[in-house]
Protein backbone atom coordinates (compact mmCIF):
# COMPACT_ATOMS: atom_id res chain seq x y z
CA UNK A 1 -16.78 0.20 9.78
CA UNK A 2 -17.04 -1.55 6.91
CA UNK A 3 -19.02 -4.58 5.64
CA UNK A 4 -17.85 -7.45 6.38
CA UNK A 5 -15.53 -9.79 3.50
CA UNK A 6 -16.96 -13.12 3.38
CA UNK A 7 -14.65 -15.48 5.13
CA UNK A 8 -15.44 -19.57 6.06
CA UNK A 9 -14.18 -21.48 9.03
CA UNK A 10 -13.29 -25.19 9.53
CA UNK A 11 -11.08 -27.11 11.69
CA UNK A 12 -9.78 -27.09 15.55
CA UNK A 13 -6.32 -25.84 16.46
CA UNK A 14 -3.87 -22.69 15.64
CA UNK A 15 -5.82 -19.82 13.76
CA UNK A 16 -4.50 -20.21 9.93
CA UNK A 17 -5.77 -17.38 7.48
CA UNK A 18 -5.33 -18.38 4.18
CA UNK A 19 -5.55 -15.64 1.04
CA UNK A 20 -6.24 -16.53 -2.76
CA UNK A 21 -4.39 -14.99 -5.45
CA UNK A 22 -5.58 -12.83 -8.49
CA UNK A 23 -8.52 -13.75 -10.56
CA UNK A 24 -9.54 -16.75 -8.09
CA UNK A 25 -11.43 -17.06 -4.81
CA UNK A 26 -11.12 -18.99 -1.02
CA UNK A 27 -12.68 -22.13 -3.01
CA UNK A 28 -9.31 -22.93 -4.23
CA UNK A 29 -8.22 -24.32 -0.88
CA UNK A 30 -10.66 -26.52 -0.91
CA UNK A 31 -9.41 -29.45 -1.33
CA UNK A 32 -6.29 -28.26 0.89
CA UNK A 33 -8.89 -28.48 3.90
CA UNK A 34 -9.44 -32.28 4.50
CA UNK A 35 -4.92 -32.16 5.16
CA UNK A 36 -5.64 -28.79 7.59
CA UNK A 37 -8.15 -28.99 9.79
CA UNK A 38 -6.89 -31.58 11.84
CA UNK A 39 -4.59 -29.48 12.49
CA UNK A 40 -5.77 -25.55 12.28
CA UNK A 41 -8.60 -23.42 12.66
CA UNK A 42 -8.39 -22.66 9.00
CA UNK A 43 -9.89 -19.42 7.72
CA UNK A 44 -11.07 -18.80 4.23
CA UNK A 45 -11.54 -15.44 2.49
CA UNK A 46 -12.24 -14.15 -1.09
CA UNK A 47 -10.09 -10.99 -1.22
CA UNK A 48 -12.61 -7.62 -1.59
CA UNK A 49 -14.16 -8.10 -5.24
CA UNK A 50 -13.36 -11.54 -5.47
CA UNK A 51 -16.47 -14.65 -4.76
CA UNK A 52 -18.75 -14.03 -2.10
CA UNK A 53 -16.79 -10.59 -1.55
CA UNK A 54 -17.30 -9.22 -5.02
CA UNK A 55 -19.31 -6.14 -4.17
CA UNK A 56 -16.39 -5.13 -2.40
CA UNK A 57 -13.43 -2.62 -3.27
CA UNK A 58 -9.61 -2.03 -1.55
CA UNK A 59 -8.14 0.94 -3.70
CA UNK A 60 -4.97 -0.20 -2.67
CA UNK A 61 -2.81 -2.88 -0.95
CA UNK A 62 -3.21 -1.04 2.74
CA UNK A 63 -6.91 -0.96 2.44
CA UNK A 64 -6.76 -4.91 1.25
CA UNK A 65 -4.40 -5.71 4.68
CA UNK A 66 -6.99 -3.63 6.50
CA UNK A 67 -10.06 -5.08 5.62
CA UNK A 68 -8.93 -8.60 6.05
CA UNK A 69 -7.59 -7.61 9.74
CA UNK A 70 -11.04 -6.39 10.59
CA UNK A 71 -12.66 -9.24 10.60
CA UNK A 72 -9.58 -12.14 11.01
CA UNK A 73 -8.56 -13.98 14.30
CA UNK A 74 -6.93 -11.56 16.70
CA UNK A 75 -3.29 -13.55 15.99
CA UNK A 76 -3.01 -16.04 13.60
CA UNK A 77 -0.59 -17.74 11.03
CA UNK A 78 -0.97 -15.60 7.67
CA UNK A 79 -0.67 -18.25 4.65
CA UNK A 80 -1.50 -16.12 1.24
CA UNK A 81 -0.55 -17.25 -2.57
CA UNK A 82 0.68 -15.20 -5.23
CA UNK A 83 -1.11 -11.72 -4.86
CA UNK A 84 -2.09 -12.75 -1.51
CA UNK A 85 1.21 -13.31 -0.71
CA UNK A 86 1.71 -9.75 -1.40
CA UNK A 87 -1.56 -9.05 0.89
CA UNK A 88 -0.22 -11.33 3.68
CA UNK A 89 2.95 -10.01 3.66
CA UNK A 90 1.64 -5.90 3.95
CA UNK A 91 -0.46 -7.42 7.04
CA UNK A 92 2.51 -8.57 8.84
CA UNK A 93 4.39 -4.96 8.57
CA UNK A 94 0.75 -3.44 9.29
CA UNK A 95 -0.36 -5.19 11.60
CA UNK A 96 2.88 -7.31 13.54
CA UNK A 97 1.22 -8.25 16.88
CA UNK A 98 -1.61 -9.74 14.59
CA UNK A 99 0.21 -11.40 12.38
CA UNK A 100 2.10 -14.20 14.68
CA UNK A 101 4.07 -15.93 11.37
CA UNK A 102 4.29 -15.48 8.13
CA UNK A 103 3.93 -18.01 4.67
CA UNK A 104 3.90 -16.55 1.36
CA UNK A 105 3.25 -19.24 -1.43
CA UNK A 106 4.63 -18.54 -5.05
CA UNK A 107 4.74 -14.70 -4.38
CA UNK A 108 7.27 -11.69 -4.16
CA UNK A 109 7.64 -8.65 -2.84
CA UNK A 110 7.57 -6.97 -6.33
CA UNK A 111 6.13 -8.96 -9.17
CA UNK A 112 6.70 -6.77 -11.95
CA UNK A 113 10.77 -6.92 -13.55
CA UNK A 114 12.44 -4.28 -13.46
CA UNK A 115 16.17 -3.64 -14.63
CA UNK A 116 17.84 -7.17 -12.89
CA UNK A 117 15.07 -7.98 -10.46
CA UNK A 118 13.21 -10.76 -12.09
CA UNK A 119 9.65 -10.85 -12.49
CA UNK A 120 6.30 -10.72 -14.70
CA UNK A 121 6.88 -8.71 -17.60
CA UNK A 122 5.76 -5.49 -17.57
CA UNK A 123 4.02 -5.88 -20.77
CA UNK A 124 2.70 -9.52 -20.07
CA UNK A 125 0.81 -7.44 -17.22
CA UNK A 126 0.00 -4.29 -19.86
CA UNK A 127 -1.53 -7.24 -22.07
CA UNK A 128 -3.46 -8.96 -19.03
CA UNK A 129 -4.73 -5.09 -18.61
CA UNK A 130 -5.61 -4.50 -22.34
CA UNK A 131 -7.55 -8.03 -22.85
CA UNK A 132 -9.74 -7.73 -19.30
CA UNK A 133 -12.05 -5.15 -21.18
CA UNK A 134 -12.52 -7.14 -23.95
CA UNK A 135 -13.43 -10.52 -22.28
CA UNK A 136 -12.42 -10.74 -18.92
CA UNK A 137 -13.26 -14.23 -18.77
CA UNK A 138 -10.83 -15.70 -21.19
CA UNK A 139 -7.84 -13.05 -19.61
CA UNK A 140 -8.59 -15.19 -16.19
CA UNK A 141 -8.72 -18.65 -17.74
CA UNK A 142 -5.40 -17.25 -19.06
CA UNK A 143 -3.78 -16.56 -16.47
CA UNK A 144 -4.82 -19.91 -15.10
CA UNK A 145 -3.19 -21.40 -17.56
CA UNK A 146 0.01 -19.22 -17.37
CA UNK A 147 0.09 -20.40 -13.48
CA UNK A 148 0.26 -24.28 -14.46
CA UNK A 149 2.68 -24.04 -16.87
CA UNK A 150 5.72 -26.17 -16.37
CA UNK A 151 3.53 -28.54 -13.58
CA UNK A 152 3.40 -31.86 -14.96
CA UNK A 153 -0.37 -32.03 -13.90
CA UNK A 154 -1.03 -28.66 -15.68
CA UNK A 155 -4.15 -29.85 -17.24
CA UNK A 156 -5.68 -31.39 -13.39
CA UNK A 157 -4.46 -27.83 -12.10
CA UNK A 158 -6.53 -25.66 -14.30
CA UNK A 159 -9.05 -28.21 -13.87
CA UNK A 160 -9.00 -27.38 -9.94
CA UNK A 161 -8.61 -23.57 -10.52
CA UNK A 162 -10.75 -23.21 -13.04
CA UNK A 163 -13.62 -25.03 -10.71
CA UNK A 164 -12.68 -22.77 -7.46
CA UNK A 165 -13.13 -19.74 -9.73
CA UNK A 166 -16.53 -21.19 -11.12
CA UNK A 167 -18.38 -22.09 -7.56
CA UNK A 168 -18.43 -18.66 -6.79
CA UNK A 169 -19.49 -15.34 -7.96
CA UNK A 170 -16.94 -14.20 -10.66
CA UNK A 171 -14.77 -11.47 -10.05
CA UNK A 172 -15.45 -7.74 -10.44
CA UNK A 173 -14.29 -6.60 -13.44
CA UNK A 174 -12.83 -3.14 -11.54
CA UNK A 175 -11.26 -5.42 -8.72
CA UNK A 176 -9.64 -7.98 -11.00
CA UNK A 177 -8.26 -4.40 -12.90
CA UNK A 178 -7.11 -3.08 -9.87
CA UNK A 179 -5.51 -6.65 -8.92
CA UNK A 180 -3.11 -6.34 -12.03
CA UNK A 181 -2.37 -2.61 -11.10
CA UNK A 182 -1.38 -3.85 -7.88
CA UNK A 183 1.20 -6.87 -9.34
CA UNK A 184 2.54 -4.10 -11.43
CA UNK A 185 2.84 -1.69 -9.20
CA UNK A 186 3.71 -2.88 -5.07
CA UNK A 187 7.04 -3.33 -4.19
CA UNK A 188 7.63 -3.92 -0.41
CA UNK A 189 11.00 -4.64 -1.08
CA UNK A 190 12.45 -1.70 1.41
CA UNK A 191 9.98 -2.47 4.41
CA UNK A 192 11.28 -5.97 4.39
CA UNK A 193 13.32 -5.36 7.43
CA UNK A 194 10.59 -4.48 8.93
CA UNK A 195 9.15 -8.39 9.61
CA UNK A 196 10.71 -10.32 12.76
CA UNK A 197 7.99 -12.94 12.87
CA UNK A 198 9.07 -16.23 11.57
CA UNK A 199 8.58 -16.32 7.69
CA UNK A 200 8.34 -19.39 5.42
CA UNK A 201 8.58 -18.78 1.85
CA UNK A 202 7.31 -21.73 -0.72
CA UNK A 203 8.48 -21.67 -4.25
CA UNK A 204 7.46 -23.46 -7.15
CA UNK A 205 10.62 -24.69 -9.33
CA UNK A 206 8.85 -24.61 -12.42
CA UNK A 207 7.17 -21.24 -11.65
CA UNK A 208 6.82 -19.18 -14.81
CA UNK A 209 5.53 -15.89 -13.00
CA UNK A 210 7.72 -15.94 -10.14
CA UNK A 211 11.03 -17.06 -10.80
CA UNK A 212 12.97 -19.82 -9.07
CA UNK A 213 15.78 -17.16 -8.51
CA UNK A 214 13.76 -14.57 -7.01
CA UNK A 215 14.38 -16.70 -3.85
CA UNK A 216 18.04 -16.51 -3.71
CA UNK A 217 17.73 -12.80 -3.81
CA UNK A 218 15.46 -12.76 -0.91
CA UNK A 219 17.59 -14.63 0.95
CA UNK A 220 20.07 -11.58 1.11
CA UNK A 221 16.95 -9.08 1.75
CA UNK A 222 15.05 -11.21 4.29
CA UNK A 223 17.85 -13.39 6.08
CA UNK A 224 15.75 -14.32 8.99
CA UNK A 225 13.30 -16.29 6.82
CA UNK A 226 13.18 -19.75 5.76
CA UNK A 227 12.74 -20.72 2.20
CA UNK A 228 11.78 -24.44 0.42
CA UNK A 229 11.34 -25.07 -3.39
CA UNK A 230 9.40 -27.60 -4.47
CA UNK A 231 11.47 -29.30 -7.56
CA UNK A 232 8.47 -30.08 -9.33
CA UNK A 233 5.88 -27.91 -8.50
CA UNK A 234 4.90 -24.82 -11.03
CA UNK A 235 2.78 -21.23 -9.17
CA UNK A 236 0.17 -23.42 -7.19
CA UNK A 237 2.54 -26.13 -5.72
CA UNK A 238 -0.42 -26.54 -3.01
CA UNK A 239 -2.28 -27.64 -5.65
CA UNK A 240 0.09 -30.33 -7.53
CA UNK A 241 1.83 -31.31 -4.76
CA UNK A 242 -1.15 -30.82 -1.27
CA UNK A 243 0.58 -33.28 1.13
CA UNK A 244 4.52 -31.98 0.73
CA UNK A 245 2.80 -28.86 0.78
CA UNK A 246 1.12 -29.34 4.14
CA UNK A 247 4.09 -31.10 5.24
CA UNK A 248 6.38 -28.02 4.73
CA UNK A 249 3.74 -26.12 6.65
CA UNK A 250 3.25 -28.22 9.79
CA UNK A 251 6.68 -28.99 9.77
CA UNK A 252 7.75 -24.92 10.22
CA UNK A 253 4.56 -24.16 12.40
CA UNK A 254 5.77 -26.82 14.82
């Protein structure tokens, strides 16, 4: 048995698990959690190596899914962003009967391009790799900055990310390395037949790390899911846009 991630609860009503993305923490729901609670048992957790979990280590994307189902509700509504998208989704094929739906938030099933599947660069991700040991720092307040780009409140979004990342313990070094390997290297793409619960996927129009167009192409590998775009939203649309946001999540939990 392993130690336990550090996870935070607030709110009454169905169990929500929500799951940061690369470089951050669960302090960048935050202000997400006044619009929630009223409706959700919201669950917070910074990923292993990330916050309040940064003594922890997941080797892989498995051993991420398995040490958030550990300690998470027994079924709830998986909500994860970017990376954690790619966390949230491995859950759901891992774990089905524990994951009851499905929202992944500015994420894909592979985030690296390769040949016509679009994507990160693979050497905008060999760079991110390359600059982490020299100042790991500035390659996250980077990649904060890559996320807002397009938003047209890219300067109140870093704001917001950048003071999630800062209430917290910063990241481990080795997990925030092994976060990177991961976007360059998963690619669920073949197991997505594999998830019948109902799946929402957000997308951020503007969204410089995962394409608009990636969606269209999931639509042919994951027909049973629903998609929405926000039109002016960049990669953290919950954080430019919080009330459409909630609204497209209410309005597909039911």
């Amino acid at each position: 048995m392993t130690a336990k991630l550090h996870w935070q609860t607030e709110g009454q009503g169905s169990d929500l698990v929500l799951i940061h993305g690369w470089g951050m923490n669960g302090a960048v729901w935050q202000q997400l959690l006044p619009l929630l609670t009223p409706h959700f048992r919201v669950h917070l957790v910074d990923l292993p190596g990330y916050g309040h979990s940064r003594e922890h280590h997941a080797g892989n994307i498995e051993e991420m899914a398995y040490q958030l189902l550990e300690n998470s509700p027994e079924s709830a509504i998986w909500l994860g962003w970017s990376l954690g998208g790619l966390v949230a989704t491995q859950a759901a094929i891992q774990a089905p009967e524990r994951v009851n739906a499905l929202v992944t938030v500015a994420s894909s099933p592979r985030f690296a391009a390769e040949n016509t599947w679009r994507g990160i660069k693979p050497q905008v991700l060999n760079d991110f790799q390359r600059q982490l040991s020299d100042d790991f720092q500035l390659t996250v307040e980077r990649f904060m900055a890559l996320q807002a780009m397009g938003s047209p409140t890219a300067r109140q979004d870093i704001k917001l990310l950048k003071q999630a990342v800062l209430s917290r313990p910063q990241p481990n070094p080795k997990a925030l390395a092994s976060g990177l390997q991961l976007l360059a290297d998963v690619d669920l793409r073949e197991q997505l037949d594999q998830i019948s619960q109902p799946w929402l996927r957000l997308y951020g129009r503007l969204d410089g790390l995962v394409p608009v167009k990636v969606a269209a192409e999931l639509d042919a590998l994951a027909p049973r899911s629903e998609r929405q775009v926000f039109a002016a939203a960049s990669h953290a649309p919950f954080i430019s846009h919080p009330e459409e946001f909630v609204k497209a999540l209410r309005t597909f939990i039911g």
